[in-house]
N, C-alpha and C. Protein backbone atom coordinates (compact mmCIF):
# COMPACT_ATOMS: atom_id res chain seq x y z
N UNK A 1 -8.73 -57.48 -25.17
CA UNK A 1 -9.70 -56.74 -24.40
C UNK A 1 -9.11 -55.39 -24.01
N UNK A 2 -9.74 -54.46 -23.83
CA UNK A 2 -8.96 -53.09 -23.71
C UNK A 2 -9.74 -52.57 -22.45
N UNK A 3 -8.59 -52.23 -21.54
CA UNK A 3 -8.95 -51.91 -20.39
C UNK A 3 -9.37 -50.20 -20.46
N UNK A 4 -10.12 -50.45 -19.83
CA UNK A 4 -11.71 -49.27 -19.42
C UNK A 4 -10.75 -47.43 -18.85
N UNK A 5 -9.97 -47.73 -18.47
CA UNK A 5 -8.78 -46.84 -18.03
C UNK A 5 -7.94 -46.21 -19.04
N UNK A 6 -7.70 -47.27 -19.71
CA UNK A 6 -6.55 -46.80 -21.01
C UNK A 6 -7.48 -46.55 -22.43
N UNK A 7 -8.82 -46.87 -22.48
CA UNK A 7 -9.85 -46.20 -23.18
C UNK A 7 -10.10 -45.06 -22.84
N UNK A 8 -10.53 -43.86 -21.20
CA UNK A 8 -10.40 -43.14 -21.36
C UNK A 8 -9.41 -42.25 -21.11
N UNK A 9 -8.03 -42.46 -20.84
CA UNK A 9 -6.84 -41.81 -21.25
C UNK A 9 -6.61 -41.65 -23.13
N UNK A 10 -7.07 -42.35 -23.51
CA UNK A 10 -6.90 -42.06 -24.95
C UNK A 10 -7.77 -41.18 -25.60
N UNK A 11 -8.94 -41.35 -24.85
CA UNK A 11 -10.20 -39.93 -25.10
C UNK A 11 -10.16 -38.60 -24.41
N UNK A 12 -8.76 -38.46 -23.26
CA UNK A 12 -8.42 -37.57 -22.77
C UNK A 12 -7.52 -37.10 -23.74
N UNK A 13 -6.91 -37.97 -24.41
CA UNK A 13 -5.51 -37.59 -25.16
C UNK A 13 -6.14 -37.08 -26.31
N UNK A 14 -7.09 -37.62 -27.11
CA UNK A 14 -7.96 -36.96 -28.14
C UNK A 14 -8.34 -35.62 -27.60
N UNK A 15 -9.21 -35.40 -27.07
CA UNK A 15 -9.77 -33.94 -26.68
C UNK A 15 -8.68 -32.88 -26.50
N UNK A 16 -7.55 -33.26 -25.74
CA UNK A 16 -6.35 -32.54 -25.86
C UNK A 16 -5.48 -32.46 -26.86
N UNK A 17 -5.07 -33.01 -27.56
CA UNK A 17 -5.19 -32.66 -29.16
C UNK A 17 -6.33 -31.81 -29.75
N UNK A 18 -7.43 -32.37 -29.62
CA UNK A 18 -8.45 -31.24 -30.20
C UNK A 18 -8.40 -29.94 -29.96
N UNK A 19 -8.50 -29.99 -28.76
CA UNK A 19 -8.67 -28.30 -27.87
C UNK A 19 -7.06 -27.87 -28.60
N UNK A 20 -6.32 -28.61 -28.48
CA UNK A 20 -4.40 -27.44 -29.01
C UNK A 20 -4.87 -27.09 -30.20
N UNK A 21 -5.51 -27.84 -31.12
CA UNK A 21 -5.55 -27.48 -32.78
C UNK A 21 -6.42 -26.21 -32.61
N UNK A 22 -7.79 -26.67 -31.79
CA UNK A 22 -8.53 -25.28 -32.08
C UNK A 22 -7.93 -23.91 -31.35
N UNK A 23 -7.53 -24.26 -30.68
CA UNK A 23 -6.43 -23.05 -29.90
C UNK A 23 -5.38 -22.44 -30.87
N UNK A 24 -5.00 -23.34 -31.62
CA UNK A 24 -3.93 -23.22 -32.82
C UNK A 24 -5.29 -22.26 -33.99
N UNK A 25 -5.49 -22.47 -33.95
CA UNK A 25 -7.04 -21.80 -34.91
C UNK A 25 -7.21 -20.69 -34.57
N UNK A 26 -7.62 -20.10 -33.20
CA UNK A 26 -7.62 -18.82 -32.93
C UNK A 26 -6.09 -18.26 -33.16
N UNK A 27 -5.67 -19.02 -32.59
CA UNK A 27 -4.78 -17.49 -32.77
C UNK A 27 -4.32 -17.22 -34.01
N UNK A 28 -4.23 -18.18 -34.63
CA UNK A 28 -4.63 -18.09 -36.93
C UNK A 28 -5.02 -17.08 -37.07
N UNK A 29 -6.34 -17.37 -36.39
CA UNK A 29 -7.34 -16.26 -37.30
C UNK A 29 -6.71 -14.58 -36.59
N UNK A 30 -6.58 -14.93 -35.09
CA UNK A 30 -6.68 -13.02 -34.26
C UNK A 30 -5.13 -13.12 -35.17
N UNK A 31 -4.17 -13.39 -35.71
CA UNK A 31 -3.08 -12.92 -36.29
C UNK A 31 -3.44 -12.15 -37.40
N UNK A 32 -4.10 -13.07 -38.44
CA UNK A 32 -4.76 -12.66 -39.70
C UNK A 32 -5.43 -11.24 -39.72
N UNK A 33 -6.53 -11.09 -38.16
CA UNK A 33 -7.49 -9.88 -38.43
C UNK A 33 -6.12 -9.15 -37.68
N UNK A 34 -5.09 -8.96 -36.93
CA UNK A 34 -4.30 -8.22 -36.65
C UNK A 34 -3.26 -7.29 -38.15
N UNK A 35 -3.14 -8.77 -39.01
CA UNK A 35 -2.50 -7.90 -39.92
C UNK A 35 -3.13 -7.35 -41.10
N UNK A 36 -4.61 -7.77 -40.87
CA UNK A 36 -5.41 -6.94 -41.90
C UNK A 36 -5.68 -5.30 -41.35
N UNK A 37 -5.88 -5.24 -40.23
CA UNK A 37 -6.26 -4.26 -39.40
C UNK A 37 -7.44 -3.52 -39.85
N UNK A 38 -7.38 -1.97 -40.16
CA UNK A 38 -8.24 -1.09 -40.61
C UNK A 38 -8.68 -1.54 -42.12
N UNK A 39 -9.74 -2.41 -42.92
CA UNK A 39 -9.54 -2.36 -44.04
C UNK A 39 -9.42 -1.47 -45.19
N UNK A 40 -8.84 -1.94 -46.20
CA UNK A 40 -8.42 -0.93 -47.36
C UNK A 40 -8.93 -0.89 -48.61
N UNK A 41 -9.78 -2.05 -48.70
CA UNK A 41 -10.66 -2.56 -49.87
C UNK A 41 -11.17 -3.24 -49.28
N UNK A 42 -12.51 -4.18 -49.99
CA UNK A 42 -13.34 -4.68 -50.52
C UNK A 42 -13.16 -6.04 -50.00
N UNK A 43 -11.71 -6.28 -50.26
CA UNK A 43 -11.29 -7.79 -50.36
C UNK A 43 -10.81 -7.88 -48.93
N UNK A 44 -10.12 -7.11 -48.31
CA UNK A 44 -10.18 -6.91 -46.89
C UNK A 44 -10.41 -6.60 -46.09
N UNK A 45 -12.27 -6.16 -46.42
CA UNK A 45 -13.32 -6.17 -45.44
C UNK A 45 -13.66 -7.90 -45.83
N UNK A 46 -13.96 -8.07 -46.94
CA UNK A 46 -14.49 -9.56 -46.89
C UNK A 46 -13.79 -10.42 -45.93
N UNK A 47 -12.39 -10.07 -45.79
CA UNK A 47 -11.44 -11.43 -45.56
C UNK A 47 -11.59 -10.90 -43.84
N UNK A 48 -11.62 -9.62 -43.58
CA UNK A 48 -11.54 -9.33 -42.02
C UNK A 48 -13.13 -10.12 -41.63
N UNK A 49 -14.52 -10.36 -42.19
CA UNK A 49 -15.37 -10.64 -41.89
C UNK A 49 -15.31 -11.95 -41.73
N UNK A 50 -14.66 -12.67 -42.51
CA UNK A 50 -15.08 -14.33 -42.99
C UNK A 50 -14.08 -15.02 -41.81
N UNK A 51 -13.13 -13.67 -41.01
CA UNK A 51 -11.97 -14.40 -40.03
C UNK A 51 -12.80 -14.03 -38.66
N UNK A 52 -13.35 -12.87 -39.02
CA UNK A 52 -14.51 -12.71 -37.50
C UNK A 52 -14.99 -13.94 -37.18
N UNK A 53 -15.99 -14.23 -38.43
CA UNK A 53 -16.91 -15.22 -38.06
C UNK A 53 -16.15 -16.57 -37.56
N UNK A 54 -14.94 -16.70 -38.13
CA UNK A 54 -14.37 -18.09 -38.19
C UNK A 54 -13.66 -18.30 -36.51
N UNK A 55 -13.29 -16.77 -36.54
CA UNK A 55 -12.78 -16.70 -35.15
C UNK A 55 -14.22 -16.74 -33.85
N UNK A 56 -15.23 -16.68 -34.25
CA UNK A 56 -16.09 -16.34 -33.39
C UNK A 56 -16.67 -17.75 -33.02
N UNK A 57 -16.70 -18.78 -33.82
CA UNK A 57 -17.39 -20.24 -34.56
C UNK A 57 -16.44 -21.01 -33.86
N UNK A 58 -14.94 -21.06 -33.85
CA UNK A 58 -13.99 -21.59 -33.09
C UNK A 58 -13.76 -21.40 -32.04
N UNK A 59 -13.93 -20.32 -31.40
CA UNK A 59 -14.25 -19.70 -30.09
C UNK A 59 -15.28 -20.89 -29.07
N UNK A 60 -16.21 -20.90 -29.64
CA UNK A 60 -17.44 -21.38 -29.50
C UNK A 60 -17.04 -23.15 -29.11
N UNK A 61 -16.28 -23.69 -29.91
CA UNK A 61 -15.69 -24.75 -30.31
C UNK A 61 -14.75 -25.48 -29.47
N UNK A 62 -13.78 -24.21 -29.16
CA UNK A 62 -12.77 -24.18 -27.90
C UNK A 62 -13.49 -24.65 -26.43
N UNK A 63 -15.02 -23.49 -26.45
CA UNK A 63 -15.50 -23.72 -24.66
C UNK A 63 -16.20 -25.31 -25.03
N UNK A 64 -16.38 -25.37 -26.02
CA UNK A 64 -17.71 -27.09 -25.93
C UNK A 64 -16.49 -27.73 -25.45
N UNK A 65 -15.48 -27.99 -26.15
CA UNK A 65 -13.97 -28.71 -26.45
C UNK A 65 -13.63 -28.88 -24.49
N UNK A 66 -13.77 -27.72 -24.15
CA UNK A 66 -13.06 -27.76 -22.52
C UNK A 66 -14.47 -28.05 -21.73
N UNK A 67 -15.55 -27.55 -21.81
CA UNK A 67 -16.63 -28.89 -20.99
C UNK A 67 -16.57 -30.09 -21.34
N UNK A 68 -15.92 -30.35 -22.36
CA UNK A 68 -16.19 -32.16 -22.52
C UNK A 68 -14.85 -32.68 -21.66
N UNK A 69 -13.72 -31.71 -22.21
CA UNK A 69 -12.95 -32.49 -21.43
C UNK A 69 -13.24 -32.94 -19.98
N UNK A 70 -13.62 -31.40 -19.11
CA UNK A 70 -13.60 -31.29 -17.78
C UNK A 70 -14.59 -32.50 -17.49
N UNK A 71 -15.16 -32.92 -18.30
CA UNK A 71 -16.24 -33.97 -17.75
C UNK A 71 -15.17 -35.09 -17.56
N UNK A 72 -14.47 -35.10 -18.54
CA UNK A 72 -13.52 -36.80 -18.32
C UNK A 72 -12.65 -36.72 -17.45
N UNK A 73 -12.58 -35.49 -16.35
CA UNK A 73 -11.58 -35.52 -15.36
C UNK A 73 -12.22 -36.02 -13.92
């Protein structure tokens, strides 16, 4: 039988894992558009766009990630 307590410490421990990875994600991506900077081609406007969005999508991901937690506190 699994006690009701140590079920949600383990769904605290999930979400906190989650939230580090996506945290680990941004700053991926703001490194990436840091060292692309001003683009110079074609291929690094594409790649500065596709890290916007990815950075913008994860962003997004991060705040759902920290209301769910704050709920399990």
């Amino acid at each position: 039988m699994v006690n009701p307590e140590s079920a949600v410490n383990e769904e605290r421990q999930r979400h906190r894992v989650r939230l580090a990875r996506l945290e680990a994600d941004i700053a991926y991506f703001q490194a990436r558009l840091e060292m692309i900077g001003e683009p110079s081609s074609t291929n690094q406007s594409a790649q500065r766009k596709v890290f916007k969005l990815l950075h913008k999508f994860t962003g997004t991901k991060v705040l759902q990630a920290k209301r769910e937690y704050s709920e399990l506190r």
